[in-house]
Protein backbone atom coordinates (compact mmCIF):
# COMPACT_ATOMS: atom_id res chain seq x y z
CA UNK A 1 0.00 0.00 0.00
CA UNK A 2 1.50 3.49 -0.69
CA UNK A 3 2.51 5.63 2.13
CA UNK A 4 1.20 9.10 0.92
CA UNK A 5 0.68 11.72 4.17
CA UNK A 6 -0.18 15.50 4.07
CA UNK A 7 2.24 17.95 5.28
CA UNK A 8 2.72 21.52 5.79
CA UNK A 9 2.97 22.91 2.51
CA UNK A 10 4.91 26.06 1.50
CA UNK A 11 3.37 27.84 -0.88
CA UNK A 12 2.33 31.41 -2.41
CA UNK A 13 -0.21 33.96 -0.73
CA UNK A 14 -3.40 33.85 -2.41
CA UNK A 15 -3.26 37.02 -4.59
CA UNK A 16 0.09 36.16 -5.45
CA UNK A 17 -0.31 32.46 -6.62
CA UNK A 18 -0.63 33.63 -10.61
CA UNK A 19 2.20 35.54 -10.32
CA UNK A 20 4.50 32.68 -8.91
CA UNK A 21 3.99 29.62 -10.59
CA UNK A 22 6.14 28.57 -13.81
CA UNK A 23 6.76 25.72 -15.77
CA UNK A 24 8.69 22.92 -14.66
CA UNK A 25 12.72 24.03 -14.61
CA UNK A 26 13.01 21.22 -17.75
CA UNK A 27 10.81 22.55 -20.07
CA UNK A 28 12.21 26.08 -20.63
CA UNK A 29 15.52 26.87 -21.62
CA UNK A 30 18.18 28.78 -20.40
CA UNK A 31 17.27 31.87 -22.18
CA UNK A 32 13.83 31.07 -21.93
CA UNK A 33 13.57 31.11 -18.26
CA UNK A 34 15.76 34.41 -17.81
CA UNK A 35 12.94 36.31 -19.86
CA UNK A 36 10.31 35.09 -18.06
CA UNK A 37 12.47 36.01 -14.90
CA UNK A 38 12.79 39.44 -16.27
CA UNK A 39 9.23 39.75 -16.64
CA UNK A 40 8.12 38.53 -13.05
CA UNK A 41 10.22 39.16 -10.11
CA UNK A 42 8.08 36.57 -8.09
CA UNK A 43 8.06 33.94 -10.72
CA UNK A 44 9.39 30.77 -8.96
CA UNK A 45 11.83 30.31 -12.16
CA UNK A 46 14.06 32.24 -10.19
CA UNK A 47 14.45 29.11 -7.72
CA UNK A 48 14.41 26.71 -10.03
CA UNK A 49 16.55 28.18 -12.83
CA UNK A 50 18.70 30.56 -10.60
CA UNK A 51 21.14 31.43 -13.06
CA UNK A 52 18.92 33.97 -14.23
CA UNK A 53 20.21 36.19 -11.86
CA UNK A 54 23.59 35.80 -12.09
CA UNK A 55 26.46 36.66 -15.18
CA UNK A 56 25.48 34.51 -18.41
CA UNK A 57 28.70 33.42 -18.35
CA UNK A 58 28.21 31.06 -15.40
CA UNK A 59 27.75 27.38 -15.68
CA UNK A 60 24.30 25.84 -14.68
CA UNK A 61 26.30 23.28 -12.45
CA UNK A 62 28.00 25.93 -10.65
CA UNK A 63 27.80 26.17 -6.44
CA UNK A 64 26.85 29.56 -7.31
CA UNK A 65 23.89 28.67 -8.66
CA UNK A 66 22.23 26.52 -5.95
CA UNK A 67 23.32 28.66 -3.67
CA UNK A 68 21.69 31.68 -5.67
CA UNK A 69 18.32 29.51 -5.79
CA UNK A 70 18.48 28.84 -2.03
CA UNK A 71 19.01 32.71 -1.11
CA UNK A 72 15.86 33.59 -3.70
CA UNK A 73 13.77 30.79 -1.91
CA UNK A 74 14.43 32.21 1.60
CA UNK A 75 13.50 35.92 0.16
CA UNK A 76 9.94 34.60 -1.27
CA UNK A 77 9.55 32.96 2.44
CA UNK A 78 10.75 36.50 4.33
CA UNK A 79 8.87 38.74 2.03
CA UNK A 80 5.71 36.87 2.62
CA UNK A 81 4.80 35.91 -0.79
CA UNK A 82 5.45 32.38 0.57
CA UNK A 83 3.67 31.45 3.36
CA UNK A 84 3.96 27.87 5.19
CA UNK A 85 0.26 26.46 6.08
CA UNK A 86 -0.09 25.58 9.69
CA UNK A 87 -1.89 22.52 9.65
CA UNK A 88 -0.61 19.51 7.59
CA UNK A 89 -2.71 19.11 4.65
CA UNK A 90 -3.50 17.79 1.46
CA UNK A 91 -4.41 19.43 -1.51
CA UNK A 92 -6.98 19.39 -4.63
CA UNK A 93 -5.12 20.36 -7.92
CA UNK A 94 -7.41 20.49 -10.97
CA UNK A 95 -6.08 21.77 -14.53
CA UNK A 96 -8.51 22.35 -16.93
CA UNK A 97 -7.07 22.21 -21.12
CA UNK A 98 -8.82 22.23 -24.08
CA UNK A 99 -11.81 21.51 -22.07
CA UNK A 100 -10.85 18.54 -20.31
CA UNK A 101 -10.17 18.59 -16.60
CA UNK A 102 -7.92 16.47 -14.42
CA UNK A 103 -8.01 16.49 -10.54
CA UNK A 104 -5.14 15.21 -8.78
CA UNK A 105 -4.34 15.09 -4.80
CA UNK A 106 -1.16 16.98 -3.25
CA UNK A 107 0.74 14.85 -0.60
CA UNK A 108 4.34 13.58 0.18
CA UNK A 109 5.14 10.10 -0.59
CA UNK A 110 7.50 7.75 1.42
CA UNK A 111 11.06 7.34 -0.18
CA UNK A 112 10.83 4.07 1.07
CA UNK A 113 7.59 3.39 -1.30
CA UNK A 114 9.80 4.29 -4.44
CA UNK A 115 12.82 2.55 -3.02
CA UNK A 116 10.44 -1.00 -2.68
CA UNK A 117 8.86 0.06 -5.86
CA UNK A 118 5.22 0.59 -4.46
CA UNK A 119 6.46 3.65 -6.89
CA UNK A 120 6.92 2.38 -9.87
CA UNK A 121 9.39 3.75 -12.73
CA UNK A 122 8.91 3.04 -16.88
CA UNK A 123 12.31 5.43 -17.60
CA UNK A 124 16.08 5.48 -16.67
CA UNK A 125 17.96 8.35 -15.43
CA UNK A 126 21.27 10.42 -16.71
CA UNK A 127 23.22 10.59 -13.54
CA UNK A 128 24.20 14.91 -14.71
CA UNK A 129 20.34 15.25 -14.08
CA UNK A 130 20.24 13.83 -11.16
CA UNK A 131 23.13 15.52 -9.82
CA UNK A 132 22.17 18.93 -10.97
CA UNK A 133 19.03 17.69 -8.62
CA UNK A 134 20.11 16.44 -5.37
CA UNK A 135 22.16 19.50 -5.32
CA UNK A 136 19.41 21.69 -5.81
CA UNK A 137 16.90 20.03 -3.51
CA UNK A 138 20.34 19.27 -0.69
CA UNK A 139 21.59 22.93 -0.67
CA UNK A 140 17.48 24.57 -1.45
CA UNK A 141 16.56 22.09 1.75
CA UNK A 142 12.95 21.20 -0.23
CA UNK A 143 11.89 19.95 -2.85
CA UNK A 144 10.74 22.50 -5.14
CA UNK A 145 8.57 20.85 -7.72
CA UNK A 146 6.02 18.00 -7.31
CA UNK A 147 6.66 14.82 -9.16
CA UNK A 148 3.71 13.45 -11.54
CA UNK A 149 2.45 10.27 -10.02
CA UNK A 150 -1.01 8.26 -11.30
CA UNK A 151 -3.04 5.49 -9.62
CA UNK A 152 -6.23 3.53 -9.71
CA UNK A 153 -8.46 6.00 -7.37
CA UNK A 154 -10.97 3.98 -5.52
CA UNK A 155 -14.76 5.09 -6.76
CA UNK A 156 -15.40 6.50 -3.55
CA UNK A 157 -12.70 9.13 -2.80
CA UNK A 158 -13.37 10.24 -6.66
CA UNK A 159 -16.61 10.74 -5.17
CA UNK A 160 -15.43 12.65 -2.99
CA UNK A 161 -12.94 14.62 -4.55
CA UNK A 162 -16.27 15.98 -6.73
CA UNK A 163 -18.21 16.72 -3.78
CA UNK A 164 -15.60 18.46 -2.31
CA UNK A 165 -14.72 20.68 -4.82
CA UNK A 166 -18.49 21.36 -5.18
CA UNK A 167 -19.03 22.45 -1.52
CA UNK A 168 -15.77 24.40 -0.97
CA UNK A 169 -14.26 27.44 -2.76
CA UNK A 170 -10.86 27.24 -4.11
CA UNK A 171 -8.29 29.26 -2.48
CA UNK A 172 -6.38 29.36 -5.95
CA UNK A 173 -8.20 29.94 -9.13
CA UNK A 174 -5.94 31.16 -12.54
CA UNK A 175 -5.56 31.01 -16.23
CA UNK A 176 -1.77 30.50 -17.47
CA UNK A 177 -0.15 31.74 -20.22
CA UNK A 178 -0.54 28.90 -22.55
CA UNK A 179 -4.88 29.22 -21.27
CA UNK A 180 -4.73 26.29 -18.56
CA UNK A 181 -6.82 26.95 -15.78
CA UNK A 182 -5.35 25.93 -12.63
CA UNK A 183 -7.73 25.61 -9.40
CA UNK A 184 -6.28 24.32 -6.02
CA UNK A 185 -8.15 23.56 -2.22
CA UNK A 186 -6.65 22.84 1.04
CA UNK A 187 -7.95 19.66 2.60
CA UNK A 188 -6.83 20.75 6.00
CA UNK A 189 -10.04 19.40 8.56
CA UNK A 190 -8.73 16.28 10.32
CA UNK A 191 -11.50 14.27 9.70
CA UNK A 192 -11.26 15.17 5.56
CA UNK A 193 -7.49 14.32 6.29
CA UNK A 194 -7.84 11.10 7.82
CA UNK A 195 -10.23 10.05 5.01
CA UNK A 196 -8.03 10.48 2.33
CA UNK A 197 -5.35 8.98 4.23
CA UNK A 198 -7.41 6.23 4.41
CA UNK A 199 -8.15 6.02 1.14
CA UNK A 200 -4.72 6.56 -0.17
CA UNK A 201 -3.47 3.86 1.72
CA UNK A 202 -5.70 1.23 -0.24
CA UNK A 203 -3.88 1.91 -3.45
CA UNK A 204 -1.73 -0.81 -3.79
CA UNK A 205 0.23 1.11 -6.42
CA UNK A 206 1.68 4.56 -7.87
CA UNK A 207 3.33 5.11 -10.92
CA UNK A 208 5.23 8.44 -11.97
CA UNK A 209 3.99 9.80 -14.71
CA UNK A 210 6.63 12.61 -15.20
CA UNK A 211 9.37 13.51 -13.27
CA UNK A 212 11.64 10.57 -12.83
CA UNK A 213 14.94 12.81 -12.25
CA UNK A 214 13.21 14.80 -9.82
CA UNK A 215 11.89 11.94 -7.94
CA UNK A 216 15.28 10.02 -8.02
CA UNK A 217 16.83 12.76 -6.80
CA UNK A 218 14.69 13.42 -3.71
CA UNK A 219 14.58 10.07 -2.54
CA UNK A 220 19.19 10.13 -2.77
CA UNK A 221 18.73 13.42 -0.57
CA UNK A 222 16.73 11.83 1.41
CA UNK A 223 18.62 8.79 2.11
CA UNK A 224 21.89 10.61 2.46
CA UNK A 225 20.45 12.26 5.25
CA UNK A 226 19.49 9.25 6.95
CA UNK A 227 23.71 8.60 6.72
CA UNK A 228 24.06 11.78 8.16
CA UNK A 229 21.51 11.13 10.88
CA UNK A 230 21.24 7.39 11.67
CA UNK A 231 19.33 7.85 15.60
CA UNK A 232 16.64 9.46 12.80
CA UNK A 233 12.92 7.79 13.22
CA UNK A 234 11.76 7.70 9.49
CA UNK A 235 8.81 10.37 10.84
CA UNK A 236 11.16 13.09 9.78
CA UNK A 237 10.14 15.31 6.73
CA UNK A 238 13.48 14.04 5.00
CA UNK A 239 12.34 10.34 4.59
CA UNK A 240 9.26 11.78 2.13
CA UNK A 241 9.15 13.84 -1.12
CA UNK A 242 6.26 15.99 -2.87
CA UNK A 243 4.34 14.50 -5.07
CA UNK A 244 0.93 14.94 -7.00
CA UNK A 245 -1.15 11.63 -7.40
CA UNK A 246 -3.81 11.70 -10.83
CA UNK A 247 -6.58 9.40 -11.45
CA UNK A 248 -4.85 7.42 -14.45
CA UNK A 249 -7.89 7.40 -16.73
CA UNK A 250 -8.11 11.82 -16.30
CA UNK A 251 -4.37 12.01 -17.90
CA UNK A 252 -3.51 12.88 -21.43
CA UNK A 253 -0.38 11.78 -23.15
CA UNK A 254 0.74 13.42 -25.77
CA UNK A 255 3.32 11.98 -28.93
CA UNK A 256 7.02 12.77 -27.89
CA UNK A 257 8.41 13.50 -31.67
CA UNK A 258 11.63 13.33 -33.24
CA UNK A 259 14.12 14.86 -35.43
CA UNK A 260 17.36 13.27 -37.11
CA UNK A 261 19.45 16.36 -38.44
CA UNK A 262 20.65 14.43 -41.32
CA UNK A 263 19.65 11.31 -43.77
CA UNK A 264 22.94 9.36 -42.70
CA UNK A 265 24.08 9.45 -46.48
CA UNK A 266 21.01 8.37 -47.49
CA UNK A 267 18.71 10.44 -50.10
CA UNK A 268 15.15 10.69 -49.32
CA UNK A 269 14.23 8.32 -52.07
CA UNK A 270 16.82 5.77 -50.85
CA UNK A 271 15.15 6.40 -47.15
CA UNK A 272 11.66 5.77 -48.54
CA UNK A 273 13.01 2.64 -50.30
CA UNK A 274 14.69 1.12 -47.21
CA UNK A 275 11.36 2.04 -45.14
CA UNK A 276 9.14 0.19 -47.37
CA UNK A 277 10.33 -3.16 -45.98
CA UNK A 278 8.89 -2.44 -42.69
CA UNK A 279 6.10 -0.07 -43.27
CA UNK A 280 3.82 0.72 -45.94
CA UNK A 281 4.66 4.31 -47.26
CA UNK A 282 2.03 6.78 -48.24
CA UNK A 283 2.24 10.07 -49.54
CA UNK A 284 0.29 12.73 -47.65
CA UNK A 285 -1.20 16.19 -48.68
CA UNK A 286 0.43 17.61 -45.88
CA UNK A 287 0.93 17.20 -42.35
CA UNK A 288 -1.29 14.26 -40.77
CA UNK A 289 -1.54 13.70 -36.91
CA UNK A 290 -0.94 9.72 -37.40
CA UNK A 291 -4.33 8.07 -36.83
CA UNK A 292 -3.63 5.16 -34.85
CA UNK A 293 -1.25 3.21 -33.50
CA UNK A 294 1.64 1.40 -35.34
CA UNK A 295 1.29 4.76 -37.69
CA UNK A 296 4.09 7.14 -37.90
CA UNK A 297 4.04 10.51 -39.93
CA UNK A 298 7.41 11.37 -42.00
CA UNK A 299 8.58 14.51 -42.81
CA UNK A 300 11.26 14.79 -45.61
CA UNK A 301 12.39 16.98 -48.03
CA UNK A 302 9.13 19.44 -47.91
CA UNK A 303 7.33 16.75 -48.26
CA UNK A 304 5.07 14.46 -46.00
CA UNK A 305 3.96 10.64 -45.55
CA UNK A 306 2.55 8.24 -43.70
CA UNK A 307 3.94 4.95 -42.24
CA UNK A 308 2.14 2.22 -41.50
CA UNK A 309 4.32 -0.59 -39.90
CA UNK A 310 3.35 -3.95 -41.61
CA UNK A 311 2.06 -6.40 -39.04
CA UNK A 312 4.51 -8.81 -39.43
CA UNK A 313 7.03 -6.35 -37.46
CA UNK A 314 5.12 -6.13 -34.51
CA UNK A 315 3.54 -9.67 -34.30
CA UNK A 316 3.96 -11.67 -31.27
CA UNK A 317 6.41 -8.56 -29.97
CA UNK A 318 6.45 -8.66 -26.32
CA UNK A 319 4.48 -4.93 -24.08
CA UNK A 320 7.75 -2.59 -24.77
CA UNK A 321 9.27 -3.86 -28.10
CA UNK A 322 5.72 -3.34 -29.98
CA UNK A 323 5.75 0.13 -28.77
CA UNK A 324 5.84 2.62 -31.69
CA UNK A 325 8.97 4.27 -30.18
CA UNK A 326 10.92 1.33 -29.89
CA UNK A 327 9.46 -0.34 -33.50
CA UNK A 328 10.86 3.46 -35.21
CA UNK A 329 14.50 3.09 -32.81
CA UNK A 330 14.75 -0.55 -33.70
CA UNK A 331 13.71 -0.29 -37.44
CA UNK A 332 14.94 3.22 -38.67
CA UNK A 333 17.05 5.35 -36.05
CA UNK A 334 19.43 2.58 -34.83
CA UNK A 335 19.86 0.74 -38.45
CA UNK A 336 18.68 3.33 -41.10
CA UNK A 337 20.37 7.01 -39.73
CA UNK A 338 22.88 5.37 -37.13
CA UNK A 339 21.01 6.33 -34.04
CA UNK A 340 22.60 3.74 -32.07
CA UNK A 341 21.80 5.32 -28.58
CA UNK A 342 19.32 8.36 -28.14
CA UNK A 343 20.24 9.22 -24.91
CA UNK A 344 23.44 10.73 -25.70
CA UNK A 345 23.73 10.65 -29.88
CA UNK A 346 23.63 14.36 -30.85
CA UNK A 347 22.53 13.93 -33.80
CA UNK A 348 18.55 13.45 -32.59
CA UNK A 349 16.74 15.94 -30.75
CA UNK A 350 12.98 15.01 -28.86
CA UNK A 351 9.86 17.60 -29.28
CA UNK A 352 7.01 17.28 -26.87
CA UNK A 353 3.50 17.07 -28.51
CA UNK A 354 2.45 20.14 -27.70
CA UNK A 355 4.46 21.59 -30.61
CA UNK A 356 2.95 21.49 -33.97
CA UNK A 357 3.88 19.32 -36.94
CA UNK A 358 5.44 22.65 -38.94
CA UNK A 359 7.64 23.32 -36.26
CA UNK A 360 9.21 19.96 -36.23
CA UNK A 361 9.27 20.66 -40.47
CA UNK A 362 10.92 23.70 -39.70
CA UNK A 363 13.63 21.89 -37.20
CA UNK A 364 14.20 19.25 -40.23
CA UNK A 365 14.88 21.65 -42.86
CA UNK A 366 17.46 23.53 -40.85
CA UNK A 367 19.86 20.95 -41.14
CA UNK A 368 18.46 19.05 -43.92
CA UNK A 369 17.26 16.21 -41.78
CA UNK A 370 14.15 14.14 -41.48
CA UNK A 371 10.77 14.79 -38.65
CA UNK A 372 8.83 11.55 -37.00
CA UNK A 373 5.36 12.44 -36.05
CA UNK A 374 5.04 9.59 -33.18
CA UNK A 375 1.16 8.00 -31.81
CA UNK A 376 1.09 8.61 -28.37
CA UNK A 377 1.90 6.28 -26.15
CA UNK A 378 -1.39 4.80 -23.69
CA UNK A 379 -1.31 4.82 -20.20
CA UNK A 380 -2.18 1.47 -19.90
CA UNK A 381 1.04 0.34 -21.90
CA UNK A 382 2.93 2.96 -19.58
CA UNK A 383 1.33 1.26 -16.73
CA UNK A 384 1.74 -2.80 -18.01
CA UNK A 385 5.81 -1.79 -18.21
CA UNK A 386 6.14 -0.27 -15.27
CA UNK A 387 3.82 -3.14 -13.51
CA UNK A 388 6.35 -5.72 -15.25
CA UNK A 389 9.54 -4.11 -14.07
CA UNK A 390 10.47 -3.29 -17.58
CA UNK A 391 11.65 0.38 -18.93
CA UNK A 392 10.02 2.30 -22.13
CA UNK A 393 12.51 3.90 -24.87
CA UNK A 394 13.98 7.38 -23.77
CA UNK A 395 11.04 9.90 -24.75
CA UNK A 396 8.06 7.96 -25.10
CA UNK A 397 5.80 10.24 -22.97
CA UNK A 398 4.96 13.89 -22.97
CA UNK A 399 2.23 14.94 -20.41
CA UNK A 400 -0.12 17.58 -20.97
CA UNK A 401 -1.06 19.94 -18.91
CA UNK A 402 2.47 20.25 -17.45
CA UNK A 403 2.06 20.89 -13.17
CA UNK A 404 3.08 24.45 -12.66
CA UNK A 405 6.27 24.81 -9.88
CA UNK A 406 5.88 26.91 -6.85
CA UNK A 407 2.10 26.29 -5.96
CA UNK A 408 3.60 23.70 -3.19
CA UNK A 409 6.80 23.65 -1.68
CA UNK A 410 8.13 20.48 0.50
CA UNK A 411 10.66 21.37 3.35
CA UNK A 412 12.89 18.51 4.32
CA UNK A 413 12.78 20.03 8.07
């Protein structure tokens, strides 16, 4: 059963909430997150990309810079536009995009649930990202931004969750700049505590959704402090890390695209040619969404088309290798344009689906390359890995709405 508590959450005064949260550190770039930092003094960018605010020259891994995001954490705090709740809680976050609404519960988990993989993982991790990590949660003493967990919510406290919402107003209620609404409640009453608690604690499983760096990390912080303080109990804040639980079924996965920045030597008739043994090849109008699974859009050359792997590929393929993502690596990146690993090879970049098909046309006719227009992965494949101990393709998952950063801060004391 998973061990998920409420807790005293530090987060942003109620006029103030709009004005503070930002997109996860990982989705916005370097010069990305400095003009958004411009823009808002209060934006919690300036915790979670601290460089910001220091030369442009500096590193990202520099001591500087955690040390920078720990000093602009304690200002929020001593300025008041972070406040820390008095009474542990946990706490209703609904986003609302493109008219469909998800409703998740803010708690901590136990590091000991993702260590005996009540947690369970579908990704690996770079070690650099969890480094930059543990350092910034170590030195920043929280952890700054929630990891994406989902579960199988018993029908009752979904029930509940409704009714809740229903009978109580929400002490944060915003629009974003890309026109997500975000809505949040406190669960504070003991009684509404102790029944989600309850609840909770009947889910034999969690798996994270997004944020498998940022979990990682907390959990190392968490256990070198239990090094550095062996006489500890396991009660102390330490031993659990923020995290956001989702009804599976509410979630929406998105494609998670790619594009090679060359042909390998090959021409784009010679690619088309080498394709056809693996996929029927279609030539499109223009840019096609692909329709269904085992269907992967091309872009080439100004031009667009449609593959459709032949059966015989996939047949009797076991949950992860007749995954689109792994059928494109196994068939095309790896053999076709020398992808050999995508983790590191330079050569490939990823693009979330929230991007449209021309910009990943544009990105392919910078350097002459090639686009893959990807189905989107299902959450019950992304659950039937995880549940089997195995691990999905680097990139096979991009979440949307993404959970905005700052709303709820964890302190580790």
């Amino acid at each position: 059963m998973a061990d998920f508590r409420a807790f005293k959450s530090l987060r942003p005064a109620e006029d103030l909430a709009s004005r503070v949260a930002a997109l996860p550190y990982d989705v916005v770039d370097r010069q990305e997150a400095k003009a958004i930092g411009d823009a808002e003094p209060f934006s919690f960018l300036h915790v979670d990309r601290a460089e910001m605010d220091l030369d442009p020259a500096i590193d990202l891994y520099d001591p500087a810079v955690y040390a920078r995001a720990r000093k602009n954490l304690d200002e929020l705090e001593e300025k008041g536009i972070l406040k820390q709740d008095a009474a542990a809680s946990y706490y209703l976050y609904e986003l609302t995009r493109l008219g469909r609404t998800q409703t998740g519960i803010v708690g901590v988990s136990a590091i000991d649930d993702y260590l005996n993989n009540v947690i369970k993982k579908h990704e690996l991790t770079r070690e650099d990202k969890e480094q930059d990590r543990i350092r910034h949660v170590d030195i920043c003493d929280a952890n700054t931004g929630p990891i994406y967990l989902a579960a199988d919510f018993p029908a009752e406290l979904k029930s509940w969750i409704r009714g809740y919402k229903e009978a109580n107003p929400a002490c944060y209620d915003f629009l974003t700049e890309d026109n997500v609404r975000q809505r949040v409640w406190t669960v504070s009453s003991p009684s509404d505590v102790e029944f989600v608690r309850a609840q909770t604690l009947s889910m034999p499983d969690m798996y994270i959704a997004d944020g498998h760096h940022r979990a990682a990390s907390a959990v190392k912080v968490g256990l070198k402090r239990r090094e550095a303080f062996p006489a500890c109990t396991g009660e102390e804040e330490f031993n659990y890390f923020l995290t956001v639980v989702f009804p599976y079924e509410e979630l929406t996965i998105l494609a998670y695209n790619r594009v090679v920045k060359d042909l390998y030597g090959h021409s784009s008739e010679e690619l088309l040619q080498i394709l056809a043994d693996s996929f029927t090849v279609d030539t499109l109008e223009g840019p096609v969404l692909p329709p269904e699974k085992h269907c992967i859009s091309l872009y080439v050359e100004h031009k667009w088309y449609l593959l459709k792997v032949r059966p015989e590929v996939y047949a009797g393929l076991d949950v992860v290798a007749q995954l689109d993502v792994s059928i494109l690596q196994n068939k095309v990146l790896s053999p076709v344009l020398g992808i050999g690993d995508p983790r590191t090879d330079q050569r490939i970049f990823f693009v979330g689906g929230s991007r449209t098909p021309e910009d990943l046309a544009r990105a392919a006719d910078k350097t002459g390359g090639c686009a893959f227009l990807m189905y989107p992965t299902s959450m019950e494949d992304l659950m039937q890995i995880a549940d089997e101990g195995r691990l999905m393709p680097p990139k096979s998952t991009w979440f949307e709405p993404k959970l905005r950063s700052g709303l709820f801060i964890h302190k580790l004391r």
